[in-house]
PDB file of N, CA and C in Angstrom:
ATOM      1  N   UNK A   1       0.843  -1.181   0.000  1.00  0.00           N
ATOM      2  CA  UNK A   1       0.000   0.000   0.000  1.00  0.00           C
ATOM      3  C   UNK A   1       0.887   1.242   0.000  1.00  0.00           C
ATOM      4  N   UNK A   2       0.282   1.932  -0.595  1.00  0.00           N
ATOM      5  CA  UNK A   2       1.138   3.596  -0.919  1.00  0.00           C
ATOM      6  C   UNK A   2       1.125   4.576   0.839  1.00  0.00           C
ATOM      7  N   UNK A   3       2.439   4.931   1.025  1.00  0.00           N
ATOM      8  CA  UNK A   3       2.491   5.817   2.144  1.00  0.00           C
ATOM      9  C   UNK A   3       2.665   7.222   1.979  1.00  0.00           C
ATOM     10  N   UNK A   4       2.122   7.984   2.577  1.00  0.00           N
ATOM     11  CA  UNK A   4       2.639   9.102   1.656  1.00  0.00           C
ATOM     12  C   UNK A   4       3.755  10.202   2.402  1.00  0.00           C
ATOM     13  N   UNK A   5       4.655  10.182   1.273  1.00  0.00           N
ATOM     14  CA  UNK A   5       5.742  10.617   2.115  1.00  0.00           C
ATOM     15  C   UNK A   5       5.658  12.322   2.974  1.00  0.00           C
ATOM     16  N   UNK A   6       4.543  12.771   3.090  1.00  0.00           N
ATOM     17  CA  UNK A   6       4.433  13.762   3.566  1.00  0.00           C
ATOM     18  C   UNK A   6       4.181  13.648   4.954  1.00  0.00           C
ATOM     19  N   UNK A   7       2.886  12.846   5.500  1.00  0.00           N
ATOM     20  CA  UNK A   7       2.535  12.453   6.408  1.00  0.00           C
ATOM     21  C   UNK A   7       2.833  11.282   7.420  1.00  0.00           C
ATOM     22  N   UNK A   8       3.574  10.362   6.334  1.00  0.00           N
ATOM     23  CA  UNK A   8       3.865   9.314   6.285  1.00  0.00           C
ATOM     24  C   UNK A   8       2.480   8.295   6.926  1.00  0.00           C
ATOM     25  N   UNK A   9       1.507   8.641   6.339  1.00  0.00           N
ATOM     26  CA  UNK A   9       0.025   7.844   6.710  1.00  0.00           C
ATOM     27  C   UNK A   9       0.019   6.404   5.749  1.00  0.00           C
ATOM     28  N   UNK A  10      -0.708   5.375   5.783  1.00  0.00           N
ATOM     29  CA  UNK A  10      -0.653   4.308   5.053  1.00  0.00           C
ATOM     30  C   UNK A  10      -1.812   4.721   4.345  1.00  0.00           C
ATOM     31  N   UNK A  11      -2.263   4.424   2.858  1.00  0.00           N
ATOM     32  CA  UNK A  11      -3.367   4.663   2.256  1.00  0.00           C
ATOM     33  C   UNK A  11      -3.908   3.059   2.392  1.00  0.00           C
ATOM     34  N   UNK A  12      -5.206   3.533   2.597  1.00  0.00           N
ATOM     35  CA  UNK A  12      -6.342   2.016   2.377  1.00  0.00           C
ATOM     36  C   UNK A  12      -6.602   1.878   1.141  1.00  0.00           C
ATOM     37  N   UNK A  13      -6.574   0.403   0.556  1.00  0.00           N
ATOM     38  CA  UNK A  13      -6.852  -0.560  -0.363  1.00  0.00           C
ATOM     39  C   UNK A  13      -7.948   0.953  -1.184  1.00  0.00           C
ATOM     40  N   UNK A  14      -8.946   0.977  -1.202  1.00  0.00           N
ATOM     41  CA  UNK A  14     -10.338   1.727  -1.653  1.00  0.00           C
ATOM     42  C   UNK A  14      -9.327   2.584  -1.926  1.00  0.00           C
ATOM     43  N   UNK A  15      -9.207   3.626  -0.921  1.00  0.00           N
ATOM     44  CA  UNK A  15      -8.315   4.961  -1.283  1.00  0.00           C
ATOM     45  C   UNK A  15      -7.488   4.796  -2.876  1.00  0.00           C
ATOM     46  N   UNK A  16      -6.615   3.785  -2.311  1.00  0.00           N
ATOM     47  CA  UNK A  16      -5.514   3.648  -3.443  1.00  0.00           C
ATOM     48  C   UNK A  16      -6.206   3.533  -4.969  1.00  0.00           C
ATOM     49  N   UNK A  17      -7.408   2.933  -4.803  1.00  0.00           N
ATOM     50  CA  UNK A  17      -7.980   2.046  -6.107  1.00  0.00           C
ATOM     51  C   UNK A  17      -8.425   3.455  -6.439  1.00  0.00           C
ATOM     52  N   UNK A  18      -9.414   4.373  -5.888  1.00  0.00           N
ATOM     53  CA  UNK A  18     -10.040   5.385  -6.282  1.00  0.00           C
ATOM     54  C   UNK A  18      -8.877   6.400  -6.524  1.00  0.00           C
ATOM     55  N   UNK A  19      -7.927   7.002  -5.946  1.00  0.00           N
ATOM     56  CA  UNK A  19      -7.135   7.738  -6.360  1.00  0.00           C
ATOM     57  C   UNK A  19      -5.954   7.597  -7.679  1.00  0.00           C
ATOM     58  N   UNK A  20      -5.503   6.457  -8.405  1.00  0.00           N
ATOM     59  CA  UNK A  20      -4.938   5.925  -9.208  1.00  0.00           C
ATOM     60  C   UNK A  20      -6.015   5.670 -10.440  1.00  0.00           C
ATOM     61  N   UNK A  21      -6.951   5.462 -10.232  1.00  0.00           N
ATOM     62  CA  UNK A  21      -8.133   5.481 -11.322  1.00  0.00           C
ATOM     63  C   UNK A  21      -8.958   6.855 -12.117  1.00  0.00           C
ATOM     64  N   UNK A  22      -7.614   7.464 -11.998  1.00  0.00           N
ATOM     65  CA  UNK A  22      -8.196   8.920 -12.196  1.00  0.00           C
ATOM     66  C   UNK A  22      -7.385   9.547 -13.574  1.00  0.00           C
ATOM     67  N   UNK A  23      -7.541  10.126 -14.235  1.00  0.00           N
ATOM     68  CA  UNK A  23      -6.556  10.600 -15.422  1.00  0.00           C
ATOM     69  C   UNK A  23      -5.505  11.739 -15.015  1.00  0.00           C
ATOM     70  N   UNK A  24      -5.488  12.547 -14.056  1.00  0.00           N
ATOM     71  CA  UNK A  24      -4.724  12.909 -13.271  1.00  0.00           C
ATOM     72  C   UNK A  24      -3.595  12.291 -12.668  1.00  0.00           C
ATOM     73  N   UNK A  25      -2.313  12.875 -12.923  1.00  0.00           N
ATOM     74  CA  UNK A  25      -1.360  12.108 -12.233  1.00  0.00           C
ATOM     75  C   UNK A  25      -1.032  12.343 -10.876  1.00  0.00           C
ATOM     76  N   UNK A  26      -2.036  13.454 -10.270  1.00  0.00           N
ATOM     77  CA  UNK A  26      -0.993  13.890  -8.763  1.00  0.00           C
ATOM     78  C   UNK A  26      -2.604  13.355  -8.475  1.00  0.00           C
ATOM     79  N   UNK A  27      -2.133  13.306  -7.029  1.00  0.00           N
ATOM     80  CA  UNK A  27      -3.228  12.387  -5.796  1.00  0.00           C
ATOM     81  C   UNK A  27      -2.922  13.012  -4.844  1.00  0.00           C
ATOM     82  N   UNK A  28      -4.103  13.179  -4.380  1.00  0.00           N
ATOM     83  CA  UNK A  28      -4.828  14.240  -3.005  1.00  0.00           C
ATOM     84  C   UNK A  28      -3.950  13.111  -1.861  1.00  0.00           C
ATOM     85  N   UNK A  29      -3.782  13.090  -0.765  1.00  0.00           N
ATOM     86  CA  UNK A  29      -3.370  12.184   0.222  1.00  0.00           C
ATOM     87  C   UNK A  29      -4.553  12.343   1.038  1.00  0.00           C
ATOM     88  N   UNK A  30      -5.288  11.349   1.430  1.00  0.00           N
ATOM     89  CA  UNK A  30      -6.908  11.403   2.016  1.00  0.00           C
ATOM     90  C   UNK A  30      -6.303  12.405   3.499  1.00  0.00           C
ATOM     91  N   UNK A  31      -5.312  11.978   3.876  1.00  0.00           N
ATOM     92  CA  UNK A  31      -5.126  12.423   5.355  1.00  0.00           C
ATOM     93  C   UNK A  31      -4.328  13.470   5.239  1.00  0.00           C
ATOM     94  N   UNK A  32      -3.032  13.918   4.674  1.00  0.00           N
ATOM     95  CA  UNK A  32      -2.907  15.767   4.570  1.00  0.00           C
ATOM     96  C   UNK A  32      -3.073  16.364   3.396  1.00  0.00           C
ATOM     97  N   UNK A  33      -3.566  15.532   2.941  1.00  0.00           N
ATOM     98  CA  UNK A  33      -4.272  16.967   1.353  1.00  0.00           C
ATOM     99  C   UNK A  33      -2.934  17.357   0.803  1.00  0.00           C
ATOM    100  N   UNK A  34      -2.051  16.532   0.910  1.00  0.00           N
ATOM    101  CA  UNK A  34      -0.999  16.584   0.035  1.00  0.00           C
ATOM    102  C   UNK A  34      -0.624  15.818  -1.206  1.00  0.00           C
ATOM    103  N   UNK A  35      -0.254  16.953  -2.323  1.00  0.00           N
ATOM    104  CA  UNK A  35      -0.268  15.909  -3.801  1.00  0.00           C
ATOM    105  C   UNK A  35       0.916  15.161  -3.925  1.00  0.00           C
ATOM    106  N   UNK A  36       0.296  13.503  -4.159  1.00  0.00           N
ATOM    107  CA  UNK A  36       1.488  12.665  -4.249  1.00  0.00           C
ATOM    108  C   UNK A  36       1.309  12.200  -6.145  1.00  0.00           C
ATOM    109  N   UNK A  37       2.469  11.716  -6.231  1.00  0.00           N
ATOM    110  CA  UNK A  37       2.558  10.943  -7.504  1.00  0.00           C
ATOM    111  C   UNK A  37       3.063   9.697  -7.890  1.00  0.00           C
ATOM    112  N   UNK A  38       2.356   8.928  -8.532  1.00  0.00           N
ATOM    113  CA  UNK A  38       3.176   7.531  -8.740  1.00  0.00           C
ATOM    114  C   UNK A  38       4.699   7.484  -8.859  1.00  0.00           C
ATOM    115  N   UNK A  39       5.598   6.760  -8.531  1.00  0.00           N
ATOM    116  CA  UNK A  39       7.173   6.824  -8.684  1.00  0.00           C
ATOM    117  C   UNK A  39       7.200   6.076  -9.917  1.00  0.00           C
ATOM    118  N   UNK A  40       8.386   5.977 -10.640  1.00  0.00           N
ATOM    119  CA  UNK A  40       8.252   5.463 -12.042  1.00  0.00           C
ATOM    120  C   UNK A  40       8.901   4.330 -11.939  1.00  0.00           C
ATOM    121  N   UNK A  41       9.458   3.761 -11.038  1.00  0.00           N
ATOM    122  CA  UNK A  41       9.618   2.112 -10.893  1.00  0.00           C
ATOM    123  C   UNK A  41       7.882   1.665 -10.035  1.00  0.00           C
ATOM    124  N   UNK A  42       6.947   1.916  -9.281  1.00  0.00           N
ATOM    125  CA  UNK A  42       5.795   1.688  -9.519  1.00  0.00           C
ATOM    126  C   UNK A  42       5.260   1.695 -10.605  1.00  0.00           C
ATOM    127  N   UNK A  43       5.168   2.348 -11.314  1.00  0.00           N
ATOM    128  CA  UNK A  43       4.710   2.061 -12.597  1.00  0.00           C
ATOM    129  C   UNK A  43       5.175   1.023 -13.769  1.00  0.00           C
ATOM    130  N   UNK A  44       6.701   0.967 -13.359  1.00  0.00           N
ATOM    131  CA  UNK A  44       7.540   0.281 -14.043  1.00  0.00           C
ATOM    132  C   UNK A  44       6.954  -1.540 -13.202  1.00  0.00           C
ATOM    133  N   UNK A  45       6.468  -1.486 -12.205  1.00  0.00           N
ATOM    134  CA  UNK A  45       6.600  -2.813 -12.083  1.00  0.00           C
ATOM    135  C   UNK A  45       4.829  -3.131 -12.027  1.00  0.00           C
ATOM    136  N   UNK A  46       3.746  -2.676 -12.369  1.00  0.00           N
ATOM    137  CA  UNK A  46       2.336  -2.532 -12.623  1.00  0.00           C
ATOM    138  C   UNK A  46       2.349  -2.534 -14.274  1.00  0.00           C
ATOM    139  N   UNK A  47       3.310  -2.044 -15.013  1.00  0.00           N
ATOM    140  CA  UNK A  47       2.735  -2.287 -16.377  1.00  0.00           C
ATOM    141  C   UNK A  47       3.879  -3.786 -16.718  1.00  0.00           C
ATOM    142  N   UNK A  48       4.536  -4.386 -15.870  1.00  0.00           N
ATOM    143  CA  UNK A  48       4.956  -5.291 -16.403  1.00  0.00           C
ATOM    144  C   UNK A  48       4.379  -6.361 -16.289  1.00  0.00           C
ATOM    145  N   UNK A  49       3.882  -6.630 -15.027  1.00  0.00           N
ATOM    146  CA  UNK A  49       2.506  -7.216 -14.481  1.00  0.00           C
ATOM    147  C   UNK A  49       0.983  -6.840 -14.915  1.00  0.00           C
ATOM    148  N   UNK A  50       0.723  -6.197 -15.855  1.00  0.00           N
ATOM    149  CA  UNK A  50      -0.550  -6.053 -16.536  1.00  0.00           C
ATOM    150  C   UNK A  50      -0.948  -6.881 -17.840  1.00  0.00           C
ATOM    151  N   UNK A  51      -0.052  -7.536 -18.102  1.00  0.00           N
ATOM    152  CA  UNK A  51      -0.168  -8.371 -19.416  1.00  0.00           C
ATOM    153  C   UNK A  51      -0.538  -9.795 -18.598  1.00  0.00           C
ATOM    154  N   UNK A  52      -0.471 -10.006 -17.278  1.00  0.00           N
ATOM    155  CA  UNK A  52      -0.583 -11.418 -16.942  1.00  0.00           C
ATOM    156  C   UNK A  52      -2.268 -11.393 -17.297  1.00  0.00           C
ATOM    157  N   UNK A  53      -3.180 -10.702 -17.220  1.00  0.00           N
ATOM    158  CA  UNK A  53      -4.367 -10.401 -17.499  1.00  0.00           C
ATOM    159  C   UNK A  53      -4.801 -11.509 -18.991  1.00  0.00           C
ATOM    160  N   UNK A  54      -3.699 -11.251 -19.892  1.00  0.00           N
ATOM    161  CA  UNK A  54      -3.984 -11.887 -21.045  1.00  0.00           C
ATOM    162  C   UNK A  54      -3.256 -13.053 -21.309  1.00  0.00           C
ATOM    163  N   UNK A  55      -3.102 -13.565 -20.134  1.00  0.00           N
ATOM    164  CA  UNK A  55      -2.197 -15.261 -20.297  1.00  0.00           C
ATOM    165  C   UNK A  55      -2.895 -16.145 -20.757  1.00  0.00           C
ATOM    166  N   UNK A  56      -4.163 -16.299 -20.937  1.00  0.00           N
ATOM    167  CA  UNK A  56      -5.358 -17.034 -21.603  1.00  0.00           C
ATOM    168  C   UNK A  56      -4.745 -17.174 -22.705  1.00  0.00           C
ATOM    169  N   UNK A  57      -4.798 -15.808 -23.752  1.00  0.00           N
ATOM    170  CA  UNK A  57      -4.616 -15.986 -25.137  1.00  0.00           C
ATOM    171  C   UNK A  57      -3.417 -16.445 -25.515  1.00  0.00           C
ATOM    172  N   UNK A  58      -2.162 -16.350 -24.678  1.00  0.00           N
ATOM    173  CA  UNK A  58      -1.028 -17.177 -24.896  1.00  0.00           C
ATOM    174  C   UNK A  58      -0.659 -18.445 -24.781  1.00  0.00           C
ATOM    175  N   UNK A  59      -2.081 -19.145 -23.398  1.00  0.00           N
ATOM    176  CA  UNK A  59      -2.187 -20.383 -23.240  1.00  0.00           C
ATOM    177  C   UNK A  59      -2.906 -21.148 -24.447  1.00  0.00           C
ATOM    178  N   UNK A  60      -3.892 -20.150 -25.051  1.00  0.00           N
ATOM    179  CA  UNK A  60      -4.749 -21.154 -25.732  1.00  0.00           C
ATOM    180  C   UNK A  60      -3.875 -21.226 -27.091  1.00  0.00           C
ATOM    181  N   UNK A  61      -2.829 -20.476 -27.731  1.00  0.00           N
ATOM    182  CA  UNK A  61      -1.747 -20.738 -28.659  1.00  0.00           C
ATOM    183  C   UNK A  61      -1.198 -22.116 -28.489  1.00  0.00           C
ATOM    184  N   UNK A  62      -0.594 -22.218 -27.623  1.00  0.00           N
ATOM    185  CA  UNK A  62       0.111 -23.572 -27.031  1.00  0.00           C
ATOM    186  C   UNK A  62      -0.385 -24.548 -26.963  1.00  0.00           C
ATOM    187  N   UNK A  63      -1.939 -24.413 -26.154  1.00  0.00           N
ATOM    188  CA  UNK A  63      -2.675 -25.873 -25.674  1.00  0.00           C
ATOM    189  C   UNK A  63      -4.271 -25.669 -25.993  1.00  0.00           C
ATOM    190  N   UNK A  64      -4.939 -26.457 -26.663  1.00  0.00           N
ATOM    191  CA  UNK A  64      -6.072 -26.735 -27.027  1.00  0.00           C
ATOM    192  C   UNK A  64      -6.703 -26.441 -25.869  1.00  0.00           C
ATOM    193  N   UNK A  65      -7.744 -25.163 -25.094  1.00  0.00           N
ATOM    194  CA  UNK A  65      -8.299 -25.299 -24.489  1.00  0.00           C
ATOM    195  C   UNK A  65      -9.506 -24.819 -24.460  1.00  0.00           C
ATOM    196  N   UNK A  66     -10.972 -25.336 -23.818  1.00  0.00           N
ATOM    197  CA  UNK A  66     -12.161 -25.144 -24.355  1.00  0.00           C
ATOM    198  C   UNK A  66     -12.404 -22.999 -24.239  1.00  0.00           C
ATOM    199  N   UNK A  67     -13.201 -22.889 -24.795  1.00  0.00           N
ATOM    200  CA  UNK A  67     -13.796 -21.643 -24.966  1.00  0.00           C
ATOM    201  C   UNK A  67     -14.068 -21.313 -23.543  1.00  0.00           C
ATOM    202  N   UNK A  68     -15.029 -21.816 -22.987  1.00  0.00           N
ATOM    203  CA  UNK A  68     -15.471 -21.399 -21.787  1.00  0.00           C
ATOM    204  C   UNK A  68     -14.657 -21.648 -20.777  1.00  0.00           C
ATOM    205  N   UNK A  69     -13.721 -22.433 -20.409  1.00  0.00           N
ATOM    206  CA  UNK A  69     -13.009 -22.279 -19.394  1.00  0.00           C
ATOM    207  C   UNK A  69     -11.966 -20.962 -20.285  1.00  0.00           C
ATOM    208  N   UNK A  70     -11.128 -20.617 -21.234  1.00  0.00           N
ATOM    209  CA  UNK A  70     -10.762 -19.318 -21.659  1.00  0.00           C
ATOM    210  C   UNK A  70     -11.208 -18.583 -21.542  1.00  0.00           C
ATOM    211  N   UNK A  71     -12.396 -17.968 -21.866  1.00  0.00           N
ATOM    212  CA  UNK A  71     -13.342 -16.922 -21.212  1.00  0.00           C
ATOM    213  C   UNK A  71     -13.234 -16.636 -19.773  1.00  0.00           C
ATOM    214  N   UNK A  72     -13.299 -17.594 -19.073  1.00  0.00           N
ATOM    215  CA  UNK A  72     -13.665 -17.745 -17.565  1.00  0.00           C
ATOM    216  C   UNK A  72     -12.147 -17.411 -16.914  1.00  0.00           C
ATOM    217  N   UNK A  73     -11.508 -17.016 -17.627  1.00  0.00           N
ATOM    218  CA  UNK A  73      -9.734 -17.188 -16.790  1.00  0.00           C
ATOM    219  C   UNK A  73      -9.544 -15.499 -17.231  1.00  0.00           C
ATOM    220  N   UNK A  74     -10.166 -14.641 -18.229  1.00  0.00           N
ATOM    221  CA  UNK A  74      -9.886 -13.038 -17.960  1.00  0.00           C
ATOM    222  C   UNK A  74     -10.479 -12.900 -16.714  1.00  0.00           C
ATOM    223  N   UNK A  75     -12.029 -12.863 -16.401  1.00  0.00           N
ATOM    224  CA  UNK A  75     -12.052 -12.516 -15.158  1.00  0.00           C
ATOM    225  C   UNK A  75     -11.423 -12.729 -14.012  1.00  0.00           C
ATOM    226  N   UNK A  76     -10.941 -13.656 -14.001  1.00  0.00           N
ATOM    227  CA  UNK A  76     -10.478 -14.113 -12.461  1.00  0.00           C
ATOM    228  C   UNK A  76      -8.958 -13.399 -12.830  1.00  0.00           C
ATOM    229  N   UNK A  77      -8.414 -13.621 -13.621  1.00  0.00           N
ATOM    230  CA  UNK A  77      -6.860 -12.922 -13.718  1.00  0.00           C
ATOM    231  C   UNK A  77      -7.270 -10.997 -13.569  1.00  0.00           C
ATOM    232  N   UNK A  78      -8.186 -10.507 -13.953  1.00  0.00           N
ATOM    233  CA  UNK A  78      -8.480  -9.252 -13.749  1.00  0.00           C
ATOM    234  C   UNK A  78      -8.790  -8.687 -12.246  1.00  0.00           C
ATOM    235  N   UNK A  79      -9.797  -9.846 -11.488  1.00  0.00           N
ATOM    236  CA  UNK A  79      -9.736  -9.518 -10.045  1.00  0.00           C
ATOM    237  C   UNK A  79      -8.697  -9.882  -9.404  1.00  0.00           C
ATOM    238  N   UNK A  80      -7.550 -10.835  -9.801  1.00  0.00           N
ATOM    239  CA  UNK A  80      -6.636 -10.947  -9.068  1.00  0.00           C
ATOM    240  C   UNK A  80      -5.459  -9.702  -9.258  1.00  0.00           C
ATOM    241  N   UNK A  81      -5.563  -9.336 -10.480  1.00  0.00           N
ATOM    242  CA  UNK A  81      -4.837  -8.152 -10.377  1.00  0.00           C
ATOM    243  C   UNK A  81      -5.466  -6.733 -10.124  1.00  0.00           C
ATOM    244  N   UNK A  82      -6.243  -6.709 -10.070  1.00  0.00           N
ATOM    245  CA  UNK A  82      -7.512  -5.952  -9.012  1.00  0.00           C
ATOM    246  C   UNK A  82      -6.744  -5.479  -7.757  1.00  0.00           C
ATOM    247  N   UNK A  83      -6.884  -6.732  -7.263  1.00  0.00           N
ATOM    248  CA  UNK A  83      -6.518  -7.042  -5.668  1.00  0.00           C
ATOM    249  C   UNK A  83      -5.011  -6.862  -5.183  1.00  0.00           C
ATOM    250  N   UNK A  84      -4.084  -7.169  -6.381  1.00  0.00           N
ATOM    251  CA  UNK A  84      -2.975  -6.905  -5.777  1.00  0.00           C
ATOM    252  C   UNK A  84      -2.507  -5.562  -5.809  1.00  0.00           C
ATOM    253  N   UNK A  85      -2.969  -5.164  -6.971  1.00  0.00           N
ATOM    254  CA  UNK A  85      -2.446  -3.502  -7.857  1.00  0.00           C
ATOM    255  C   UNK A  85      -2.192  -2.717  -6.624  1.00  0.00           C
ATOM    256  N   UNK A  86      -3.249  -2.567  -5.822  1.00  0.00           N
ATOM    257  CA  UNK A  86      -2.642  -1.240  -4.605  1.00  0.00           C
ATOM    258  C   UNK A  86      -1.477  -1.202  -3.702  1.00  0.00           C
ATOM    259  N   UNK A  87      -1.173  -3.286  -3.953  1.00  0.00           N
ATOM    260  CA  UNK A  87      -0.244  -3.264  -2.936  1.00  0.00           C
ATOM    261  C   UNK A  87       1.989  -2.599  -3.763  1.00  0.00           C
ATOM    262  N   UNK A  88       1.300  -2.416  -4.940  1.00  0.00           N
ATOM    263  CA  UNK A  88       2.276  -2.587  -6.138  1.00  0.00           C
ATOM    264  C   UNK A  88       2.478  -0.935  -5.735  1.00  0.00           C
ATOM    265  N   UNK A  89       1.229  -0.095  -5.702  1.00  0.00           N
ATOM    266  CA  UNK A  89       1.867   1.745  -5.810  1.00  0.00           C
ATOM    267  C   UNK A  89       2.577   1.771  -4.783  1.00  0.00           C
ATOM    268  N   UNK A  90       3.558   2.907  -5.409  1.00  0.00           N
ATOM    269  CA  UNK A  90       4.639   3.552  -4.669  1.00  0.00           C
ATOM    270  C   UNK A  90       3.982   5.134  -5.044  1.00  0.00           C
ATOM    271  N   UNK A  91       4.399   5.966  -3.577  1.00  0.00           N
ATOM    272  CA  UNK A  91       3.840   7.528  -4.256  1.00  0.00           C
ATOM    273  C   UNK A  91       4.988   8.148  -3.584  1.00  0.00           C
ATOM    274  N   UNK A  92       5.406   9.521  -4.280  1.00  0.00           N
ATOM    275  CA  UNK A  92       6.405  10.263  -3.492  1.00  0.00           C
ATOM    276  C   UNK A  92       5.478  11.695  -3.840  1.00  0.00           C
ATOM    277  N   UNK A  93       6.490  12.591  -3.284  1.00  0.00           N
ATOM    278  CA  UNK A  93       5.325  13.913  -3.294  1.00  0.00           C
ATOM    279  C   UNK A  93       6.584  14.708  -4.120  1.00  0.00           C
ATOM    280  N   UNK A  94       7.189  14.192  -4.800  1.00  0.00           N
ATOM    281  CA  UNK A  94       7.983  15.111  -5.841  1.00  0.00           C
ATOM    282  C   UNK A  94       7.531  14.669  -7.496  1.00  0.00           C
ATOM    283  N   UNK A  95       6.877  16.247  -8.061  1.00  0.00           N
ATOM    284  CA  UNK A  95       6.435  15.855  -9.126  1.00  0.00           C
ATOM    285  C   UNK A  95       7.305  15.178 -10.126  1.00  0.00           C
ATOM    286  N   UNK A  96       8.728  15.175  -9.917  1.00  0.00           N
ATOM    287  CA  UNK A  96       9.438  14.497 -10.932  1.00  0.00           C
ATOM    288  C   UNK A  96       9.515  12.746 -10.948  1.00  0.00           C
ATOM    289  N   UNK A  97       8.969  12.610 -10.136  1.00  0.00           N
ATOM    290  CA  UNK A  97       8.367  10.879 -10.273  1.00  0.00           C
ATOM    291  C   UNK A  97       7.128  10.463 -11.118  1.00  0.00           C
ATOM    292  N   UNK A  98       6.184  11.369 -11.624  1.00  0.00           N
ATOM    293  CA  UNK A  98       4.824  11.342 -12.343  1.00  0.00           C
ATOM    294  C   UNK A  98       5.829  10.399 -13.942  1.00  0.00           C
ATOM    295  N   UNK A  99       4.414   9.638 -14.582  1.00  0.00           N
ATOM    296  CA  UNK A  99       4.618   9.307 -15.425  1.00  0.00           C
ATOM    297  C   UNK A  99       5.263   9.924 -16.985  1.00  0.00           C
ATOM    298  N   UNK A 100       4.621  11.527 -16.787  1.00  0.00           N
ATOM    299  CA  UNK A 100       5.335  12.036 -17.747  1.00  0.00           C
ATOM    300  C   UNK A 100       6.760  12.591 -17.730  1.00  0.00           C
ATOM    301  N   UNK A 101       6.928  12.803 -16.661  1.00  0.00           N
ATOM    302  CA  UNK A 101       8.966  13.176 -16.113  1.00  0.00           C
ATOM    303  C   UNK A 101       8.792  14.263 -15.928  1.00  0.00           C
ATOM    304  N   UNK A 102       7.608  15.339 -16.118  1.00  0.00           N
ATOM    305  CA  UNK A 102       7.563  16.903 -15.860  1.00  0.00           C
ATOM    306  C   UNK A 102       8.575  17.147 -14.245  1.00  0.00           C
ATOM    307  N   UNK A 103       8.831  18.531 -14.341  1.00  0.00           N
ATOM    308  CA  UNK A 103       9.787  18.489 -13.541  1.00  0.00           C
ATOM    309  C   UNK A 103       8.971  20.339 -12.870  1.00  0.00           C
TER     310      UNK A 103
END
């Protein structure tokens, strides 16, 4: 879970999901209203881990497997990376960590 280096408060699971789901790169800190930003090895290790989502279509290349159990394996790979994603952010409160490198 993301701490934020201002307050040094722990963000809750919800928090994290709702604040990262936003098109905005800086994030309110629920507890001092301070703007944090993703660090770019967080990001670096969430988009490397976002393709496990589509291991279905690489399995079903390899091995004959029915339709409906393929179907049935995005969802569950989507809530599992659901569930872990918040524990993956890192936030610092210096804008030069945001995804675009602005400084």
């Amino acid at each position: 879970m993301p701490t934020c280096e201002n307050c040094h408060s722990k963000w809750k699971w919800t928090e994290t999901i709702k604040k990262t789901s936003t098109i905005d790169p800086g994030m309110t800190c629920p507890y001092c209203k301070e703007t944090q930003y993703q660090t770019k090895s967080s990001i670096r290790k969430i988009n490397t881990l976002m393709p496990i989502v589509l291991l279905p279509l690489l399995l079903q290349i390899f091995f004959d497997i029915p339709g409906a159990v393929l179907l049935s394996l995005f969802p569950v790979l989507l809530v599992v990376f659901t569930i872990f994603y918040p524990f993956l952010v890192e936030v610092s409160s210096g804008k030069s960590y945001n995804s675009q490198g602005k400084q």
